[in-house]
C-alpha atoms as a PDB file:
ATOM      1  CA  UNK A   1       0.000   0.000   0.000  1.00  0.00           C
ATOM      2  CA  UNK A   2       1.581   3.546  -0.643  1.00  0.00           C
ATOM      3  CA  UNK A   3       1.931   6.139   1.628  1.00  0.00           C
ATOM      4  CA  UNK A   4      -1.267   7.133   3.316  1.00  0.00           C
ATOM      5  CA  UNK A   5      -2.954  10.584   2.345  1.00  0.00           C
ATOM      6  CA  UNK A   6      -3.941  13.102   5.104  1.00  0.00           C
ATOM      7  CA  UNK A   7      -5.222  16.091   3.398  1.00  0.00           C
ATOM      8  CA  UNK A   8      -4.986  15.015  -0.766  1.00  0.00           C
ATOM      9  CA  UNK A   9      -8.555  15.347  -1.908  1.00  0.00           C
ATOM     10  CA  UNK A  10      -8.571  11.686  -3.057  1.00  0.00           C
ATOM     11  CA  UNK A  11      -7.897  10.158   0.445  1.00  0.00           C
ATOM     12  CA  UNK A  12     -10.659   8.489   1.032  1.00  0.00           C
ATOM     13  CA  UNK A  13     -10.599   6.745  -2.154  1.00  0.00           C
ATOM     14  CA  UNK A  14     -10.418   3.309  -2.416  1.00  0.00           C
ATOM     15  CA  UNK A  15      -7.958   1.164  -4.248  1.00  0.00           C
ATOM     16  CA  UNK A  16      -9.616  -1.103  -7.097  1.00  0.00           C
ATOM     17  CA  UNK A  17      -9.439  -5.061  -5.676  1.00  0.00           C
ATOM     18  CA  UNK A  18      -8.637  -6.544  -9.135  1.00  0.00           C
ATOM     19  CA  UNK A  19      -5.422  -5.251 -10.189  1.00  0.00           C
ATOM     20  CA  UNK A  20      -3.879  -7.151 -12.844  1.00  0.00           C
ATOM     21  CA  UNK A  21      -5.464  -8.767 -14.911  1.00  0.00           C
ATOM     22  CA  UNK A  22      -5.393 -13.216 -14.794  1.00  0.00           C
ATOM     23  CA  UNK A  23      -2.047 -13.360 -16.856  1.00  0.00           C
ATOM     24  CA  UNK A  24      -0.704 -10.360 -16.075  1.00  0.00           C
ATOM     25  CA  UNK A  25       2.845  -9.778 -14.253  1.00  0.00           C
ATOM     26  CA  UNK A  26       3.689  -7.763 -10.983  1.00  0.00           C
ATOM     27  CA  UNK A  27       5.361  -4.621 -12.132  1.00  0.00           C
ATOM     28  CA  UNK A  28       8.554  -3.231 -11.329  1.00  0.00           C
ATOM     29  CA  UNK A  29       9.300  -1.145  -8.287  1.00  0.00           C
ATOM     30  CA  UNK A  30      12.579  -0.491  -8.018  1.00  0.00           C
ATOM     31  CA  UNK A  31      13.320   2.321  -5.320  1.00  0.00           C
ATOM     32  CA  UNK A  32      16.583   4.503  -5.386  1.00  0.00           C
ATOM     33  CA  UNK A  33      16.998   3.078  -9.209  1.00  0.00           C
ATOM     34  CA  UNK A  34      20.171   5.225  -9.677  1.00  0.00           C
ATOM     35  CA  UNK A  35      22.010   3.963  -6.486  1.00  0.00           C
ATOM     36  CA  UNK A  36      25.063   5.087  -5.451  1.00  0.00           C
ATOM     37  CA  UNK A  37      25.409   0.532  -4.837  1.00  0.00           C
ATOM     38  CA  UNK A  38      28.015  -0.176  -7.837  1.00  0.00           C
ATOM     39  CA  UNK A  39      27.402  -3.776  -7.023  1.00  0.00           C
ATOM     40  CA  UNK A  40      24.472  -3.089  -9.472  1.00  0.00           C
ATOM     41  CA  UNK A  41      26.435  -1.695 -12.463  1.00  0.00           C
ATOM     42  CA  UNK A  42      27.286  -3.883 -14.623  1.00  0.00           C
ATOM     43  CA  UNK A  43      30.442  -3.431 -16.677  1.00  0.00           C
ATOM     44  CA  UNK A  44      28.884  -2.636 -20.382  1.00  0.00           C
ATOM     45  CA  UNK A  45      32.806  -1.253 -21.443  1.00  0.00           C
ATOM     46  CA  UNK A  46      36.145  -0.201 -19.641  1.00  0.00           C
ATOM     47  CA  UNK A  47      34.426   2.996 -18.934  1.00  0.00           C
ATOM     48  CA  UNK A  48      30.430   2.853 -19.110  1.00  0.00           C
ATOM     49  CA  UNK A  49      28.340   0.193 -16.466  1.00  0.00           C
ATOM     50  CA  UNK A  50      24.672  -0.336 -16.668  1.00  0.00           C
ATOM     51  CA  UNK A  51      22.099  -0.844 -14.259  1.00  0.00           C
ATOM     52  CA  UNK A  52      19.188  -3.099 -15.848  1.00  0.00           C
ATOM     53  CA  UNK A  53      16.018  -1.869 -14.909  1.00  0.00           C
ATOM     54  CA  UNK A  54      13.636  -4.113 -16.645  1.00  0.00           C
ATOM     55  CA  UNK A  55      14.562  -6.717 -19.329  1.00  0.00           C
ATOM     56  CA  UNK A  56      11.596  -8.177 -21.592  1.00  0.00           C
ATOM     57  CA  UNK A  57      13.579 -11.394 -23.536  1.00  0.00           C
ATOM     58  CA  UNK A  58      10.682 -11.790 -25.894  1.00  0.00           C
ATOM     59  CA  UNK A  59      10.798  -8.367 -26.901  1.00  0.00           C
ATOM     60  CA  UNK A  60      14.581  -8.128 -27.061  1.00  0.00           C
ATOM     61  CA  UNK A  61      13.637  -4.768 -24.995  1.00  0.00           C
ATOM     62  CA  UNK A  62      15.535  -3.602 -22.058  1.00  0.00           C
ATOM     63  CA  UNK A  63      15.478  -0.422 -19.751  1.00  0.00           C
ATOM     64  CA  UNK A  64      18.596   0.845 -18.074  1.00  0.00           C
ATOM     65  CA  UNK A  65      20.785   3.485 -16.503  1.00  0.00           C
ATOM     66  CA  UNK A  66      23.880   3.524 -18.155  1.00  0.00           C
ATOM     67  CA  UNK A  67      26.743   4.842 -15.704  1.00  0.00           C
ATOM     68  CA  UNK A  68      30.192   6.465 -16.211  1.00  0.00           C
ATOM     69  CA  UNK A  69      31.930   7.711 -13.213  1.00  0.00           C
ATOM     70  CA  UNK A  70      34.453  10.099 -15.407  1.00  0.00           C
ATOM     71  CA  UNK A  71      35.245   9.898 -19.071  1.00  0.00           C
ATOM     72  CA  UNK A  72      33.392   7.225 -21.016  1.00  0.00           C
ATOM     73  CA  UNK A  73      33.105   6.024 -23.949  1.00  0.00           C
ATOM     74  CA  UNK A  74      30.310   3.275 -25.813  1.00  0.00           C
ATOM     75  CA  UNK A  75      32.111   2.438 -29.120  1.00  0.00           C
ATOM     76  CA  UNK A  76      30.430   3.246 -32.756  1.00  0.00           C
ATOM     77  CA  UNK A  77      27.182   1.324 -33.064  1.00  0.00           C
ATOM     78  CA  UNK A  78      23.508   1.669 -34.104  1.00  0.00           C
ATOM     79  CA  UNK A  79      20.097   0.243 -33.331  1.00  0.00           C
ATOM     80  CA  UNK A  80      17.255  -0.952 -36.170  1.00  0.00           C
ATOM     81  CA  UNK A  81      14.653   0.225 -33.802  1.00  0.00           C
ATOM     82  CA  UNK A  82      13.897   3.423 -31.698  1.00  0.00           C
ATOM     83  CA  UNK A  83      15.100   4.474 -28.653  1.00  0.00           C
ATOM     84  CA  UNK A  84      14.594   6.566 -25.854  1.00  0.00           C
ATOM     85  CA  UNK A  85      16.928   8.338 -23.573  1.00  0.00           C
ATOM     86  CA  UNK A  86      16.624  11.104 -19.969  1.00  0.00           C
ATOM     87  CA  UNK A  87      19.331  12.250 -17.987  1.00  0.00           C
ATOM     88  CA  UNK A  88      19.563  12.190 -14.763  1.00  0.00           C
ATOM     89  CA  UNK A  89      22.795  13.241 -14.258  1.00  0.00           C
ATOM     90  CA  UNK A  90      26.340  14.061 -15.644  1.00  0.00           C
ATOM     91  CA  UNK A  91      27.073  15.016 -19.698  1.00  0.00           C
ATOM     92  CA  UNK A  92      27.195  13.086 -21.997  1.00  0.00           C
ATOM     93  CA  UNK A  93      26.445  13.244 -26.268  1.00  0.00           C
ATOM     94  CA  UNK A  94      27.422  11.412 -29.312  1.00  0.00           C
ATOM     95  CA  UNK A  95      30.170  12.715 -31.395  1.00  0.00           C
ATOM     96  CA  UNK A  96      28.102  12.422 -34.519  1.00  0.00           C
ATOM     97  CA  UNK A  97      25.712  15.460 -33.048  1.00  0.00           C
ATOM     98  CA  UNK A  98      26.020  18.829 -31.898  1.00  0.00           C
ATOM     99  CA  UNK A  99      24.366  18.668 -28.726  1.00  0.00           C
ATOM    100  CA  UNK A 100      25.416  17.807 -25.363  1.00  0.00           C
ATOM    101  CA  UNK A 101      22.859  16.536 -22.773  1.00  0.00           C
ATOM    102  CA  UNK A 102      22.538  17.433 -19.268  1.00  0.00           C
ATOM    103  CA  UNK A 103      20.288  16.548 -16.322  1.00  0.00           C
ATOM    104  CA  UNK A 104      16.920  16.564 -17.057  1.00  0.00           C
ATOM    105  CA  UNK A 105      17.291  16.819 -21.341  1.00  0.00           C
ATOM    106  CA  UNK A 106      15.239  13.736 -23.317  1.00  0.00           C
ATOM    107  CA  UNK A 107      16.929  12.148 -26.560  1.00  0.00           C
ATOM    108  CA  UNK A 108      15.111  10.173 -29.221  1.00  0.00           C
ATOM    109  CA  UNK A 109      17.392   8.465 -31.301  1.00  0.00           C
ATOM    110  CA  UNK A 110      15.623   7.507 -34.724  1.00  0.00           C
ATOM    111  CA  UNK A 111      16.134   3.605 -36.068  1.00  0.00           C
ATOM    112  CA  UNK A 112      19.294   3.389 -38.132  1.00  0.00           C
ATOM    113  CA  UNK A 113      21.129   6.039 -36.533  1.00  0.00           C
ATOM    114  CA  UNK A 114      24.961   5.818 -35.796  1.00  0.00           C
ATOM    115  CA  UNK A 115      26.583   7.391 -33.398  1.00  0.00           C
ATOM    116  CA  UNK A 116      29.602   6.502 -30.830  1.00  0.00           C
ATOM    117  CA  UNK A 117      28.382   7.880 -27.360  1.00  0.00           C
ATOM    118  CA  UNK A 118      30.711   9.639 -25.473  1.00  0.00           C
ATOM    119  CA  UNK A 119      30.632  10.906 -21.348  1.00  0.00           C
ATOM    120  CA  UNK A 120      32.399  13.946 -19.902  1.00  0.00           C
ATOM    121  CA  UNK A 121      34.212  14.604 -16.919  1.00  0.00           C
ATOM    122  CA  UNK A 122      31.449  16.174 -14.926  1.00  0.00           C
ATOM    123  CA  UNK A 123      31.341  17.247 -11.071  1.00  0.00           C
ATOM    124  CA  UNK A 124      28.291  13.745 -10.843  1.00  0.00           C
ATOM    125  CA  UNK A 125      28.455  10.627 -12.803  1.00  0.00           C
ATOM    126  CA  UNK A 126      27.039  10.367 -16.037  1.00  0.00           C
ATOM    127  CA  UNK A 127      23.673   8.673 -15.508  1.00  0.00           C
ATOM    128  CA  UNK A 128      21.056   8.162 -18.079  1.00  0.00           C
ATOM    129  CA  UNK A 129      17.955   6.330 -18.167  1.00  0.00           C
ATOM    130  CA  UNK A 130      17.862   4.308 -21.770  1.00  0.00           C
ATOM    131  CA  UNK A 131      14.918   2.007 -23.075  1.00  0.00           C
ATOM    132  CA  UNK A 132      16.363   0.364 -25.751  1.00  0.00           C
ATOM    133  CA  UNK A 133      14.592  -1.781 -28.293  1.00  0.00           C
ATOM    134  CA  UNK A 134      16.865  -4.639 -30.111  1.00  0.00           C
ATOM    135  CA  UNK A 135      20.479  -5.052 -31.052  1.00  0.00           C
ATOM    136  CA  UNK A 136      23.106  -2.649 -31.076  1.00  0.00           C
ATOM    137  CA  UNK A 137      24.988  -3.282 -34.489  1.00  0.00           C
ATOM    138  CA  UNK A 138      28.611  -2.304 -33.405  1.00  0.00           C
ATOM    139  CA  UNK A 139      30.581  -0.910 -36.203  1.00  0.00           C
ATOM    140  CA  UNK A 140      33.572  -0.622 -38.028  1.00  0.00           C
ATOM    141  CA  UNK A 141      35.628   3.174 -38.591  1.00  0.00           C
ATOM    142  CA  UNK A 142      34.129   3.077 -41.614  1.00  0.00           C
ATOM    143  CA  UNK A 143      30.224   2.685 -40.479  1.00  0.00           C
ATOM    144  CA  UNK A 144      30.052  -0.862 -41.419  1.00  0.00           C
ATOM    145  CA  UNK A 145      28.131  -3.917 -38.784  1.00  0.00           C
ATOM    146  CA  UNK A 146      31.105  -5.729 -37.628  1.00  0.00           C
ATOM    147  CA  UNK A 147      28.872  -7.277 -34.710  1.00  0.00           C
ATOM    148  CA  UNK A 148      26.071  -7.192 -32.826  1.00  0.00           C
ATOM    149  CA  UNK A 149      24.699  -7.091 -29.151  1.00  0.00           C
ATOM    150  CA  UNK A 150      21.143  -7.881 -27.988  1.00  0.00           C
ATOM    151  CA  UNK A 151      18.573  -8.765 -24.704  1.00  0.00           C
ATOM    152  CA  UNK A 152      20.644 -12.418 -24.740  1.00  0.00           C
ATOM    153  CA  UNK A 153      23.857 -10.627 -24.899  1.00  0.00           C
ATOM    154  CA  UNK A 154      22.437  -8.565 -22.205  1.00  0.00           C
ATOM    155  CA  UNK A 155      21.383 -10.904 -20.093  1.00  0.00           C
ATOM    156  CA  UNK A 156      23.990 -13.154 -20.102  1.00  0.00           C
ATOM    157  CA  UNK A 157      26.738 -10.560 -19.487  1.00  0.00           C
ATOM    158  CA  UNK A 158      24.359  -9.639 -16.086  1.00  0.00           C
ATOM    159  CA  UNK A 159      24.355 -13.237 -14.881  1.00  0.00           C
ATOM    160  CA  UNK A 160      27.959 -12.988 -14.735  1.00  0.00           C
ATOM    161  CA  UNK A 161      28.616  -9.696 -12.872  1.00  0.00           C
ATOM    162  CA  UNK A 162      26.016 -10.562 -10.441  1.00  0.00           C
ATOM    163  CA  UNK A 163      27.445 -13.890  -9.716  1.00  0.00           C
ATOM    164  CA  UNK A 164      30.951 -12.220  -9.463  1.00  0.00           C
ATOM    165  CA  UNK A 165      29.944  -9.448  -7.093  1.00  0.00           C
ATOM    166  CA  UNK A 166      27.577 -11.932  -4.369  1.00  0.00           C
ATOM    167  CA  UNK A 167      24.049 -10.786  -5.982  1.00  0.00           C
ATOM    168  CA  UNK A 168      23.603 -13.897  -7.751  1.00  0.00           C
ATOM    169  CA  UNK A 169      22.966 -14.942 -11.499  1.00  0.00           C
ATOM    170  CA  UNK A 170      19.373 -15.363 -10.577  1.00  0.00           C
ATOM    171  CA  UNK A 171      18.954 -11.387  -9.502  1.00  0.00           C
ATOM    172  CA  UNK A 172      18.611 -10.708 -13.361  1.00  0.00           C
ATOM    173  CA  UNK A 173      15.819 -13.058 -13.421  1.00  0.00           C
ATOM    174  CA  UNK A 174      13.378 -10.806 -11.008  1.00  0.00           C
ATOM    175  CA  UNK A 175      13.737  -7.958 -13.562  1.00  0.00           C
ATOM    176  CA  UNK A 176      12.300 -10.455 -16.453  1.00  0.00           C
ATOM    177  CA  UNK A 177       8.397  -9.319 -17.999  1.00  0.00           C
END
């Protein structure tokens, strides 16, 4: 139950009894999803660690906060479907663009786009919230797919760090929908 209401008009409003729906799934409450708890980063590059959020293996769909601590880099890729970005902290950009974002600023990266994502040294860490939608195609210096990484990729590479630090390879499994 949330926090109890003492003077919001709505607090004497019931909650509805039927919440989900036969087949649906509990949601996702993760408090503090930013945490200062690097146990919960996991390596994504020698510079850049991501926190998964929520992972959907049938939709090779994840959310995350992606994590640099000083300069970072996420080598030249793209992704065949959309994806959405909102930072929380830190700068960060892609060198292909002429903006850099700050807290609070939203990116929409179109389907196809290239870029090679870049964090700067900053007085906080670099911390973006990403829900990202298939592969990233990593490429070559001259734009070409020399590689790919996806949900299974994703997954996998989380089983490991959270066996490694003590959390467990089953942890990841809690975040599946």
């Amino acid at each position: 139950m949330p926090e109890r209401a003492t003077t919001e008009f709505w607090k004497d409003l019931k909650p509805i009894t039927r919440v989900f729906q036969p087949d649906a799934l509990p949601e996702v409450y993760m408090a503090n999803a930013p945490t200062e708890d690097e146990r919960y980063y996991v390596p994504f590059t020698d510079t850049v660690s991501s926190r998964p959020l929520w992972i959907s293996p049938t939709q090779n769909k994840w959310c995350d906060i992606l994590m640099a601590k000083s300069a970072g880099l996420v080598n030249r890729h793209y992704h065949p479907h959309e994806v959405f970005a909102y930072t929380i902290s830190g700068k960060w950009g892609y060198l292909e663009h002429d903006w850099t974002a700050t807290a609070g600023d939203f990116v929409y990266e179109t389907p196809g786009e290239g870029h090679t994502l870049i964090a700067y040294e900053h007085d906080e860490p670099m911390r973006v919230f990403f829900q990202v939608t298939g592969p990233l195609i990593w490429l070559d210096e001259a734009g070409e797919p020399n590689g790919f990484f996806d949900v299974h990729n994703y997954i996998e590479l989380c089983r490991n760090h959270y066996d490694k630090v003590g959390l467990g390879r089953g942890y990841i499994d809690s975040l599946f929908r």
